[in-house]
N, C-alpha and C. Protein backbone atom coordinates (compact mmCIF):
# COMPACT_ATOMS: atom_id res chain seq x y z
N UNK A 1 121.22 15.36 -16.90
CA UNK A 1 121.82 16.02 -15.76
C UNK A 1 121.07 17.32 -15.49
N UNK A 2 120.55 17.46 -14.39
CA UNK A 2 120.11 18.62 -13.92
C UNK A 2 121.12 20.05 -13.78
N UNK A 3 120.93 21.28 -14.81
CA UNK A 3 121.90 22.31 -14.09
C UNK A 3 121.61 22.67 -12.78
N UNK A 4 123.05 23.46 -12.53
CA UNK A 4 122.80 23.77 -10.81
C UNK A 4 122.29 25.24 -10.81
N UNK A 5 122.76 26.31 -12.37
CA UNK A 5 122.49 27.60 -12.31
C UNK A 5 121.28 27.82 -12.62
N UNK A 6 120.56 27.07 -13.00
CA UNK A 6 119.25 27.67 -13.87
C UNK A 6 118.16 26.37 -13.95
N UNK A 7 117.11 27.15 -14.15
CA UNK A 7 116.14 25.96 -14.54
C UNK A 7 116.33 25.04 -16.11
N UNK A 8 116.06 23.53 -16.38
CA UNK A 8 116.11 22.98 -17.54
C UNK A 8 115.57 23.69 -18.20
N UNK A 9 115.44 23.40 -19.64
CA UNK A 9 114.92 23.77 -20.92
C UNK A 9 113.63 22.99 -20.66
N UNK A 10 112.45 23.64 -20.75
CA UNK A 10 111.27 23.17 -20.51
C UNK A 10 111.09 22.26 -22.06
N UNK A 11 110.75 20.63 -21.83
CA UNK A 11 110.26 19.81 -23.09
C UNK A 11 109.64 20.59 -24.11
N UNK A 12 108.64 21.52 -23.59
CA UNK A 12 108.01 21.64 -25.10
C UNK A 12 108.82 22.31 -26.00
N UNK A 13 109.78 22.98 -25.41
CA UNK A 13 110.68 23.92 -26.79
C UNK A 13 111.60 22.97 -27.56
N UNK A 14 112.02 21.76 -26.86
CA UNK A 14 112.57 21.16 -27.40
C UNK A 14 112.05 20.21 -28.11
N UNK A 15 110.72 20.08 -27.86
CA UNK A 15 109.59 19.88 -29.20
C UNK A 15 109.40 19.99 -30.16
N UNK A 16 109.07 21.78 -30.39
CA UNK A 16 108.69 22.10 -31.17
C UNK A 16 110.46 22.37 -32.35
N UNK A 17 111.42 22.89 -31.54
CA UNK A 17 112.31 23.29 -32.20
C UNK A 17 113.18 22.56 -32.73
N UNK A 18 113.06 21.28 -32.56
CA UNK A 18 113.81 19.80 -32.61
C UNK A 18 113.23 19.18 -33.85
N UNK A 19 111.61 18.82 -33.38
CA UNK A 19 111.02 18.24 -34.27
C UNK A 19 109.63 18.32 -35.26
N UNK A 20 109.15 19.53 -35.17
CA UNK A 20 107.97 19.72 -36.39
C UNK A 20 108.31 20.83 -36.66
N UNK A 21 109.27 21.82 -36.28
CA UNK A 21 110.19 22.79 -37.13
C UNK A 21 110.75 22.53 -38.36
N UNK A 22 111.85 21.72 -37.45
CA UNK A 22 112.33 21.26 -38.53
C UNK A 22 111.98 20.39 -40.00
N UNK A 23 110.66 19.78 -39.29
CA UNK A 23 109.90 19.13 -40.13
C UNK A 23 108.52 20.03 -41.22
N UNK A 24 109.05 21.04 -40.76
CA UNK A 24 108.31 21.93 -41.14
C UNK A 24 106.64 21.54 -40.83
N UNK A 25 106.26 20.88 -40.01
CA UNK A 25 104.67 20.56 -39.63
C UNK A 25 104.21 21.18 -38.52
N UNK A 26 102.91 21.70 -38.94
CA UNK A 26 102.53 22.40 -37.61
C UNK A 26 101.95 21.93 -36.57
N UNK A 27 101.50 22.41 -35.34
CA UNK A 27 101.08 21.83 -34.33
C UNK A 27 99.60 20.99 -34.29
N UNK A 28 98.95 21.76 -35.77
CA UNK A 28 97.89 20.63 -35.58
C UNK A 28 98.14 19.76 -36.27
N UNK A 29 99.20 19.35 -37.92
CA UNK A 29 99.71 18.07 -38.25
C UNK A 29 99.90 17.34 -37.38
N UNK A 30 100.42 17.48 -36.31
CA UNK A 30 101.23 16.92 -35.56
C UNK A 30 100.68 16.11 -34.42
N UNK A 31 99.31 16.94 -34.17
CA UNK A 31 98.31 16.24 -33.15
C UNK A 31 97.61 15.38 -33.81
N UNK A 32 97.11 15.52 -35.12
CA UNK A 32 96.33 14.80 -35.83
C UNK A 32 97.30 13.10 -35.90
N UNK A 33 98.33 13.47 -36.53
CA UNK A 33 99.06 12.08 -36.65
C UNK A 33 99.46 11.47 -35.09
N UNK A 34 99.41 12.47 -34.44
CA UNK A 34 99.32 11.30 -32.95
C UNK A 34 97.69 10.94 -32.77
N UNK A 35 96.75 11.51 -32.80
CA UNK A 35 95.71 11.32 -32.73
C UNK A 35 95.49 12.16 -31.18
N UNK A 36 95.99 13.41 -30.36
CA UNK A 36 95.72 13.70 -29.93
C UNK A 36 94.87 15.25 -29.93
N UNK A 37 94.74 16.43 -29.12
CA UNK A 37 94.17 17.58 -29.84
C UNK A 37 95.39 18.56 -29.74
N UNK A 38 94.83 19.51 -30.52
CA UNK A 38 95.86 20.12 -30.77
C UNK A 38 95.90 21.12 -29.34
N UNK A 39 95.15 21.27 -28.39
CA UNK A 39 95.30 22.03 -27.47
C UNK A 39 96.38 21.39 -26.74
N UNK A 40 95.99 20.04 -26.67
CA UNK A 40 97.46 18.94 -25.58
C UNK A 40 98.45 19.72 -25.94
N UNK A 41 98.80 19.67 -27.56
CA UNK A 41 100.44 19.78 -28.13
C UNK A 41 100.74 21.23 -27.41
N UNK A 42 99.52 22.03 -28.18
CA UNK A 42 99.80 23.29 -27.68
C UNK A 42 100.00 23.65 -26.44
N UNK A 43 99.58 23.09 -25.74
CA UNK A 43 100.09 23.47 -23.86
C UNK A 43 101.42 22.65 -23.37
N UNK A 44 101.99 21.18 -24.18
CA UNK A 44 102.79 21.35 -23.87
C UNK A 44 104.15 22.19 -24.34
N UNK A 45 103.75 22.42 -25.77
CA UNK A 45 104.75 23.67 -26.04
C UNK A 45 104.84 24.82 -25.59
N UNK A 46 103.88 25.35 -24.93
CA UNK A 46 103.78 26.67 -24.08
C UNK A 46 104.19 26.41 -22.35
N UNK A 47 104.42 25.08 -22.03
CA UNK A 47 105.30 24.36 -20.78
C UNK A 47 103.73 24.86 -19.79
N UNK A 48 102.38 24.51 -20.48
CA UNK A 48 101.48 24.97 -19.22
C UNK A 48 100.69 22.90 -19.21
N UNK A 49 101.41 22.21 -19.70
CA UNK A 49 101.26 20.69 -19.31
C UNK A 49 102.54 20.18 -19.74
N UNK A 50 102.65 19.07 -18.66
CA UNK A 50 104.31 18.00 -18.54
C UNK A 50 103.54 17.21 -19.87
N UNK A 51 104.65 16.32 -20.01
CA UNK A 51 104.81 14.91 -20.78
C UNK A 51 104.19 14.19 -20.25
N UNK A 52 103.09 13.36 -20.39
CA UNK A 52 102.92 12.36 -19.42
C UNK A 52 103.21 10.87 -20.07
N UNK A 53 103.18 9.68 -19.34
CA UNK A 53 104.02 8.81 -20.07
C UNK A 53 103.15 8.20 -21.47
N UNK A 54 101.75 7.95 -21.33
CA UNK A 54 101.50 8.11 -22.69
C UNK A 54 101.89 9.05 -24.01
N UNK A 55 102.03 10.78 -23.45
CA UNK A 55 102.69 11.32 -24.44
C UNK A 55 104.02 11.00 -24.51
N UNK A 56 104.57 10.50 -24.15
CA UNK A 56 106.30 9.89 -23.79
C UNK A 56 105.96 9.24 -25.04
N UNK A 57 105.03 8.00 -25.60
CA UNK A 57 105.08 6.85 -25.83
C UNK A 57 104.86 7.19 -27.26
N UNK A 58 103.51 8.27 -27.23
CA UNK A 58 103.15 8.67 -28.79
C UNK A 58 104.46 9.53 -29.12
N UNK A 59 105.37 10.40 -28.65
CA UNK A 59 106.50 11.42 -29.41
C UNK A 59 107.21 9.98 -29.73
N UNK A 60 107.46 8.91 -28.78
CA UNK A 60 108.95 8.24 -29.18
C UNK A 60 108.74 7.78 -30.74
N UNK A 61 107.45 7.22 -30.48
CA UNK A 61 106.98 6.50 -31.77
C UNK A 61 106.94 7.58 -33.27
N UNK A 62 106.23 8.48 -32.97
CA UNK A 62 106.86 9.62 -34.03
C UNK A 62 107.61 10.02 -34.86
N UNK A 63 108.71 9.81 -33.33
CA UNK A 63 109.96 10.86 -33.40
C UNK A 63 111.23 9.64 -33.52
N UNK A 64 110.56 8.25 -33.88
CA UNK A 64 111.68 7.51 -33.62
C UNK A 64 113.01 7.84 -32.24
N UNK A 65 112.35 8.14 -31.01
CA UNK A 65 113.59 8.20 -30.33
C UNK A 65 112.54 7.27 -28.85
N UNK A 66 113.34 7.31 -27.88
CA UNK A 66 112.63 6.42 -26.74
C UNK A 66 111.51 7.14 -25.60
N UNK A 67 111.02 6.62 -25.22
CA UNK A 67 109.86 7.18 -24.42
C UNK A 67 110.94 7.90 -23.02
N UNK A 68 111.97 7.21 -22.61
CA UNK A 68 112.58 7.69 -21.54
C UNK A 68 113.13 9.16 -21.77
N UNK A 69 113.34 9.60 -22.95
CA UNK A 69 113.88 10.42 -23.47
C UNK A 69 113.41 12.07 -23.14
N UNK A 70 111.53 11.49 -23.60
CA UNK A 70 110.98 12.34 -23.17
C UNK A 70 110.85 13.07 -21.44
N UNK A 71 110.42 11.53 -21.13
CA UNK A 71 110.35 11.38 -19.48
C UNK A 71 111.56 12.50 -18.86
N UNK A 72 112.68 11.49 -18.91
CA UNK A 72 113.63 12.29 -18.45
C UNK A 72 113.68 14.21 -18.72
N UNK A 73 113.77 14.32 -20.30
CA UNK A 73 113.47 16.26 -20.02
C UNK A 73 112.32 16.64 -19.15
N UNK A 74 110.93 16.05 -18.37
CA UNK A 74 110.45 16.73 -18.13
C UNK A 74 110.63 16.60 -16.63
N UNK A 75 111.46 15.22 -16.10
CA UNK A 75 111.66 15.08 -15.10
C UNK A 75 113.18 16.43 -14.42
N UNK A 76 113.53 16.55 -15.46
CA UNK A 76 114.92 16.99 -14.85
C UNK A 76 114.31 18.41 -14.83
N UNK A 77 113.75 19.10 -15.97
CA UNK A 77 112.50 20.23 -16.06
C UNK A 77 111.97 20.69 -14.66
N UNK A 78 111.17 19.65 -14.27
CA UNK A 78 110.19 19.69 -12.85
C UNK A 78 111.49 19.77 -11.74
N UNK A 79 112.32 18.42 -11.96
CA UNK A 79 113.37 19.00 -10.39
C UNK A 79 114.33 20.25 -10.62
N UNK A 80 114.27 21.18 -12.03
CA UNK A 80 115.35 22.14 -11.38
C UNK A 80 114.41 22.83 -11.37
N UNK A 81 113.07 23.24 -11.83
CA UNK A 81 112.04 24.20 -11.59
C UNK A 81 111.91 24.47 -10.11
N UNK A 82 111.35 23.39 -9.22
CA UNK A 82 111.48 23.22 -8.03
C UNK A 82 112.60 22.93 -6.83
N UNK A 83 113.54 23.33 -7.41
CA UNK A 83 115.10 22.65 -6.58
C UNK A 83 114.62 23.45 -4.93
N UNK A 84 114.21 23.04 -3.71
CA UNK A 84 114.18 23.29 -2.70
C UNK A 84 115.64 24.88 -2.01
N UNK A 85 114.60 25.71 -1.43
CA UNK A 85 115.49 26.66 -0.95
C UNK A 85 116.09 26.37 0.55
N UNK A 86 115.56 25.50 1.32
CA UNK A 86 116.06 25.08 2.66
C UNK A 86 116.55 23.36 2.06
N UNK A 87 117.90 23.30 2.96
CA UNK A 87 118.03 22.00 3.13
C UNK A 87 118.28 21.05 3.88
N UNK A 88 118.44 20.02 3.87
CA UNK A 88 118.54 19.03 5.13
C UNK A 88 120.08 18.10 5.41
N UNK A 89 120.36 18.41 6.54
CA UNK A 89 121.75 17.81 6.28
C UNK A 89 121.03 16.09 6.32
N UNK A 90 122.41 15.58 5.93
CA UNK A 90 122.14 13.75 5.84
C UNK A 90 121.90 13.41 7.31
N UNK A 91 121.21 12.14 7.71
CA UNK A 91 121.26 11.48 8.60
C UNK A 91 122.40 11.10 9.08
């Protein structure tokens, strides 16, 4: 669910603070066992790159949870980041 007051919790915090925190592994463990670089991880934890659905696919597998999972935080992320200031009534 998208809030109405504020922007989402950008994915990468819920990344890092969810799952290689707690796992105590750092960001380059973490790229290495996906096989990606550690700059990817690192930009998306700093929210300066989305999820894209391959990274969807490598966290689910990881992280044992689903690729939509990811998708969805960065989708709901991007629409309250951008929630439009003019609007359109319905047809």
């Amino acid at each position: 669910m998208i809030p109405k007051n504020r922007v989402s919790t950008q994915p990468g915090v819920i990344l890092l603070k969810e799952f290689p925190e707690p796992l105590e592994q750092t960001q380059k463990a973490l790229a290495e066992h996906l096989g990606i670089s550690v700059q990817r991880v690192n930009e998306i934890v700093r929210g300066k790159r989305g999820i894209s659905p391959e990274t969807a696919w490598l966290f689910a597998e990881a992280f044992q949870t689903a690729p939509e999972f990811w998708l969805i935080l960065q989708a709901n992320h991007d629409l309250s980041r951008h929630r439009p200031e003019r609007h359109v009534a319905p047809l």
